[in-house]
N, C-alpha and C. Protein backbone atom coordinates (compact mmCIF):
# COMPACT_ATOMS: atom_id res chain seq x y z
N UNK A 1 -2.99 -9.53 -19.22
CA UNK A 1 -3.38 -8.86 -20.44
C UNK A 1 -2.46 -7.67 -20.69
N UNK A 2 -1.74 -7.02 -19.37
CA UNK A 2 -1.35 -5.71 -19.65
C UNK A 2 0.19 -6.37 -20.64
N UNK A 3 0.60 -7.19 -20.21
CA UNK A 3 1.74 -7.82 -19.96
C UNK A 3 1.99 -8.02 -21.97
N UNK A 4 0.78 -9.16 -21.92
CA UNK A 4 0.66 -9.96 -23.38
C UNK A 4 0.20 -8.53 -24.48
N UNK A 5 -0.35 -7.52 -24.21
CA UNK A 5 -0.60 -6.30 -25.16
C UNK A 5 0.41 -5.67 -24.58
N UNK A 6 1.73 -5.44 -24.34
CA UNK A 6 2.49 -4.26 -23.96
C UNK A 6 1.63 -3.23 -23.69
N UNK A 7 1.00 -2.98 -23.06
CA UNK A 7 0.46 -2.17 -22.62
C UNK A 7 0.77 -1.25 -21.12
N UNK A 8 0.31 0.01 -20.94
CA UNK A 8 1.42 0.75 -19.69
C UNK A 8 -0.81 1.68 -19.21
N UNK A 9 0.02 1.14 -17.56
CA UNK A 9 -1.14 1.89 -17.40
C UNK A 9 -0.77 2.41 -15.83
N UNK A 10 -1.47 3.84 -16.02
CA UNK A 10 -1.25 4.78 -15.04
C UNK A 10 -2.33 4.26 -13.80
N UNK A 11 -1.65 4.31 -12.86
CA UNK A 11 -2.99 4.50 -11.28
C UNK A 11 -2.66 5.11 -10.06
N UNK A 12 -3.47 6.11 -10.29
CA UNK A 12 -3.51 7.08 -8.84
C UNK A 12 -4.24 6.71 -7.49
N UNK A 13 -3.76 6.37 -6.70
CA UNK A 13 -4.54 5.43 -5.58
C UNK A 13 -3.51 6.09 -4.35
N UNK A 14 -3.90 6.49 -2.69
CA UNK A 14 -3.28 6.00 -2.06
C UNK A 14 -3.79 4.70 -1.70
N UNK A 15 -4.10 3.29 -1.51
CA UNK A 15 -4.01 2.59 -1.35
C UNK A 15 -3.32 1.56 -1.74
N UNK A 16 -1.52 1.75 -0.92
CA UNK A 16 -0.50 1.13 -1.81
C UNK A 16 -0.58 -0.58 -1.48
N UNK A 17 -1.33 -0.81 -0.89
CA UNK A 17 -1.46 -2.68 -0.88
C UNK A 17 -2.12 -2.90 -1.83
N UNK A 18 -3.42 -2.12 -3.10
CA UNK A 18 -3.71 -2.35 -4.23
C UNK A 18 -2.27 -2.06 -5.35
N UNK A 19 -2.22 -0.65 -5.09
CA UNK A 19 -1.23 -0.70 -6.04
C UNK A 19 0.02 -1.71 -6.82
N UNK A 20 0.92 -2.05 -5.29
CA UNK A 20 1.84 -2.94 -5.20
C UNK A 20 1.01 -4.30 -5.99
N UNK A 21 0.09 -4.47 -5.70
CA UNK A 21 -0.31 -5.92 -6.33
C UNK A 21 -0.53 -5.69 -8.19
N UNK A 22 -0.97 -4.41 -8.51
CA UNK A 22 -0.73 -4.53 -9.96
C UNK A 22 0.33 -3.54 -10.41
N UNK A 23 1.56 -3.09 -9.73
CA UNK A 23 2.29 -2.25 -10.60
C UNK A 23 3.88 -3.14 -10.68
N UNK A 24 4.64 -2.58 -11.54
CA UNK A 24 5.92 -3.02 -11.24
C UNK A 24 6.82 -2.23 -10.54
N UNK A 25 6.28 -0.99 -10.36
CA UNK A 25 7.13 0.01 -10.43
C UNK A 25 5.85 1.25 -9.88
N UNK A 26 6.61 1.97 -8.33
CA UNK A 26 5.41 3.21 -7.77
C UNK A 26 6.49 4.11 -7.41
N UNK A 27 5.32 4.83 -8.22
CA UNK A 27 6.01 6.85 -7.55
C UNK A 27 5.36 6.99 -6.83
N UNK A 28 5.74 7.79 -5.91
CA UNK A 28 5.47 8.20 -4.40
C UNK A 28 5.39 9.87 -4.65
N UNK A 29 4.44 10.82 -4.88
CA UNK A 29 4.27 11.99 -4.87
C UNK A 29 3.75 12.56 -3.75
N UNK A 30 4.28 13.75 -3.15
CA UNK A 30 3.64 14.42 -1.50
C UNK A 30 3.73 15.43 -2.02
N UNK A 31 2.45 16.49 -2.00
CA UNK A 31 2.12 17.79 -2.35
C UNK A 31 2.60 18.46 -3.87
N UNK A 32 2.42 17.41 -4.71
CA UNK A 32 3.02 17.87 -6.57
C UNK A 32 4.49 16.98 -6.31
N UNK A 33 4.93 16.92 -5.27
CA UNK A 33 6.41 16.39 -5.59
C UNK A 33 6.90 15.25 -5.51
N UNK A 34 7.50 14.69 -6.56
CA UNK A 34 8.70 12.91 -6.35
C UNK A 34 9.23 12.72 -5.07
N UNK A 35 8.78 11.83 -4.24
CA UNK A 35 9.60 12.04 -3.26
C UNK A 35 10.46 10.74 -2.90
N UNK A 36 9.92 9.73 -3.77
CA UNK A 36 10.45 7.89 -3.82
C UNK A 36 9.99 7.46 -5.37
N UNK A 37 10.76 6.75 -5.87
CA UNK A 37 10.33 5.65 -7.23
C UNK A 37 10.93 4.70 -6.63
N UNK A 38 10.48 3.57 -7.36
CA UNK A 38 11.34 2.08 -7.56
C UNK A 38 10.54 1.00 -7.50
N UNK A 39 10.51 -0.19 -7.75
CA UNK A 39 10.15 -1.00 -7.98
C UNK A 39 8.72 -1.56 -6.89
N UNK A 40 7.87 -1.86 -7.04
CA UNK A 40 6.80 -2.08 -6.21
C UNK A 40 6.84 -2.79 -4.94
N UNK A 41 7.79 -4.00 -4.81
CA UNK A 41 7.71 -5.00 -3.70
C UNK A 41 8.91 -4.27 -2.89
N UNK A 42 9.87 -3.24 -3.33
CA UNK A 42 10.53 -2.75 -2.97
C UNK A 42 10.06 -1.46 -1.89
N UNK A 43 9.32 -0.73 -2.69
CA UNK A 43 8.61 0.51 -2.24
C UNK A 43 7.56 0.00 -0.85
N UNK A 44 7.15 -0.96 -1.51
CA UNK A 44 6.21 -1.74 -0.19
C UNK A 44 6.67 -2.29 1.06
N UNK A 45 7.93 -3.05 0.96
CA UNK A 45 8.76 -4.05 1.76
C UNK A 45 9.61 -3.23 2.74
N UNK A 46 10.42 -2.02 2.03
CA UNK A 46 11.42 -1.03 2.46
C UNK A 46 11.54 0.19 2.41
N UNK A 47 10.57 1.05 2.25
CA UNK A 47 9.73 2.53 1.22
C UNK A 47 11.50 3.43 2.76
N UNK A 48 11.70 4.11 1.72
CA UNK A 48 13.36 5.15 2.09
C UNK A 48 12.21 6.29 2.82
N UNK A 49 11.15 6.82 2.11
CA UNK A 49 11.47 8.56 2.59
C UNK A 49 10.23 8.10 3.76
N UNK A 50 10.45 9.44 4.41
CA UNK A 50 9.48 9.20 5.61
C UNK A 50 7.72 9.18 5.22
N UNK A 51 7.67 10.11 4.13
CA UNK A 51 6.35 9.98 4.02
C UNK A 51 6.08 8.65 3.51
N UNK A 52 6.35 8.00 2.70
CA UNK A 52 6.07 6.33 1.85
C UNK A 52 6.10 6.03 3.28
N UNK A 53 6.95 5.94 4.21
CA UNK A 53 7.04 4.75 5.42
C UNK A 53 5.37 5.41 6.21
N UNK A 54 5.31 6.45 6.18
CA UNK A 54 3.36 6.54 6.57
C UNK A 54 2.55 5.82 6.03
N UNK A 55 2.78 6.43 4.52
CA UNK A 55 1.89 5.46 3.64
C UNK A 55 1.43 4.37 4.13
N UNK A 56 2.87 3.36 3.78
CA UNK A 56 2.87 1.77 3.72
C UNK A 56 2.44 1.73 5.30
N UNK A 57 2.81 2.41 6.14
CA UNK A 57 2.40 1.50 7.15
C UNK A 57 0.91 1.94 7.95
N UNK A 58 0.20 2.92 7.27
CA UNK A 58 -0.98 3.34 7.55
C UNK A 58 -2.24 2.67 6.78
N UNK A 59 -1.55 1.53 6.04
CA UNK A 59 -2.07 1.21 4.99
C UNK A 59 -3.04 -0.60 5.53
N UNK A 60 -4.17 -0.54 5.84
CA UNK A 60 -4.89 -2.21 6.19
C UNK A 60 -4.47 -3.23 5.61
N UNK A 61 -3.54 -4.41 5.83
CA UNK A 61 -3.34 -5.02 4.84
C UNK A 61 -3.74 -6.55 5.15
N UNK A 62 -4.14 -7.43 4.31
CA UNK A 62 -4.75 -8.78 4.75
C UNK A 62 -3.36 -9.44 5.02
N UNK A 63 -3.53 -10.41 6.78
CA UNK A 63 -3.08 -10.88 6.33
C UNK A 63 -2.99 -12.53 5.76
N UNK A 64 -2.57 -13.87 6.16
CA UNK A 64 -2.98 -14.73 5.91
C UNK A 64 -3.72 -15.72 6.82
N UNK A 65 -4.73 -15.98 6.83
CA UNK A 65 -5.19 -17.02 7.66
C UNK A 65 -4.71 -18.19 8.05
N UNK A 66 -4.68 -18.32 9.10
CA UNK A 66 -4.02 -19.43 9.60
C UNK A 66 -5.18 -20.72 9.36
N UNK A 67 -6.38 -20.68 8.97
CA UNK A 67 -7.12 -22.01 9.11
C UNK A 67 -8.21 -21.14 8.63
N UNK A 68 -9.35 -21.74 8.24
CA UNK A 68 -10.44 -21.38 7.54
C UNK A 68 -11.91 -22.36 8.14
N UNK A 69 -11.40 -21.95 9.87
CA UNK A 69 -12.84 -22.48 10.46
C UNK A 69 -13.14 -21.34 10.85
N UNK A 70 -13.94 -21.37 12.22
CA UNK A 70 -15.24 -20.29 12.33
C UNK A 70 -14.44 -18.79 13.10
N UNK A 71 -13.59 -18.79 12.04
CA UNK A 71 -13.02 -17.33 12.59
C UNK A 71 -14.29 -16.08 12.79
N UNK A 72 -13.73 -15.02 13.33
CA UNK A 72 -14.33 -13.96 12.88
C UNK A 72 -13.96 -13.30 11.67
N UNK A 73 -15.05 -12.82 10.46
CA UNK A 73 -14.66 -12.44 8.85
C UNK A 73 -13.64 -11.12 9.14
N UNK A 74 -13.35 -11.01 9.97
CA UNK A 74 -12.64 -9.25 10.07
C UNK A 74 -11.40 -9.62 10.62
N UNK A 75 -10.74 -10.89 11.19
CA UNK A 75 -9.72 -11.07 12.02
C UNK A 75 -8.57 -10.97 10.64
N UNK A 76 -8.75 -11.17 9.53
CA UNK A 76 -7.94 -11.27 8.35
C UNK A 76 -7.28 -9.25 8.56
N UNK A 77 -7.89 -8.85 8.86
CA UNK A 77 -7.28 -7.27 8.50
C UNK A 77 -6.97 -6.82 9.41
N UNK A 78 -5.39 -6.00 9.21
CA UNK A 78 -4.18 -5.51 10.04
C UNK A 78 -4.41 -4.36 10.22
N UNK A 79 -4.63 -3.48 11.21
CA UNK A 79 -5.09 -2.47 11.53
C UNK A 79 -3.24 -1.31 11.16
N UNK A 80 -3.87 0.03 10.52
CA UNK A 80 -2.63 0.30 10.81
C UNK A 80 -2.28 0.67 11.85
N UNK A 81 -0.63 0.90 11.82
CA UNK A 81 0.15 0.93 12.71
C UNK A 81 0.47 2.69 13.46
N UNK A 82 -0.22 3.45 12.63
CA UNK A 82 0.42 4.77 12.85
C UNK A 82 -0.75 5.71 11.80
N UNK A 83 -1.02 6.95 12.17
CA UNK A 83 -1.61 7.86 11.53
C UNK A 83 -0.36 8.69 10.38
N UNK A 84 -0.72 9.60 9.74
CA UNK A 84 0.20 10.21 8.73
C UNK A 84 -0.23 11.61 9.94
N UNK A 85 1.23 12.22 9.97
CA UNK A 85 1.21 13.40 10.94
C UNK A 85 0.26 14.43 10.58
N UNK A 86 -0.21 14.92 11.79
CA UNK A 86 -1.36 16.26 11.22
C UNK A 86 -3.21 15.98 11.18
N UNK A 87 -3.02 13.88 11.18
CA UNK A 87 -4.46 13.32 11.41
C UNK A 87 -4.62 12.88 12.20
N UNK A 88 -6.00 13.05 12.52
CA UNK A 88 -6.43 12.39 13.58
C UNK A 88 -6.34 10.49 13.88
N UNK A 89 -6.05 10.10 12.69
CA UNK A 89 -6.04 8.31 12.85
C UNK A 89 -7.04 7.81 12.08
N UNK A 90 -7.50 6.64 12.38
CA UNK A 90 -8.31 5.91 11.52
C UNK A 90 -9.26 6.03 12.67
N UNK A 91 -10.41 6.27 12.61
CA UNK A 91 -12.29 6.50 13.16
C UNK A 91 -12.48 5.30 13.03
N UNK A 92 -13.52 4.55 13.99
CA UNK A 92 -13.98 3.47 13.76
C UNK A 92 -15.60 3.67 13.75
């Protein structure tokens, strides 16, 4: 719909595995400031500055199931890999 109405729409999320799935294109802001742009699968796949590489990789991401018998419903999600400096991590 965004596509077929030219339409432009803003989203503030850290959760860049949503983002990436509806943007073409993510800015990366740390404390008011630009610190990465560029294209979404780009920013996701290869993110340059150190903070995006927290981001993306602090970030749960599904991944694909290998078969759809009596897994456990939670084995689909990738735990992250690393805290963003200064936190304590992800709490369970």
């Amino acid at each position: 719909m965004r596509r077929r109405l030219d339409l432009a729409v803003l989203l503030i999320s850290h959760d860049l595995p949503v983002v990436e799935r509806v943007a073409d294109r993510i800015a990366v802001l740390r404390a008011g400031e630009l610190v990465e742009i560029g294209p979404a699968h780009q920013i996701g796949a290869a993110p340059e500055h150190p903070y995006t590489r927290h981001l993306v990789s602090s970030a749960p991401r599904l991944a694909r199931p290998a078969d759809s018998g009596d897994a456990d419903p939670t084995d689909h999600l990738v735990q992250p890999s690393n805290a963003l400096p200064g936190s304590s991590g992800v709490r369970s």
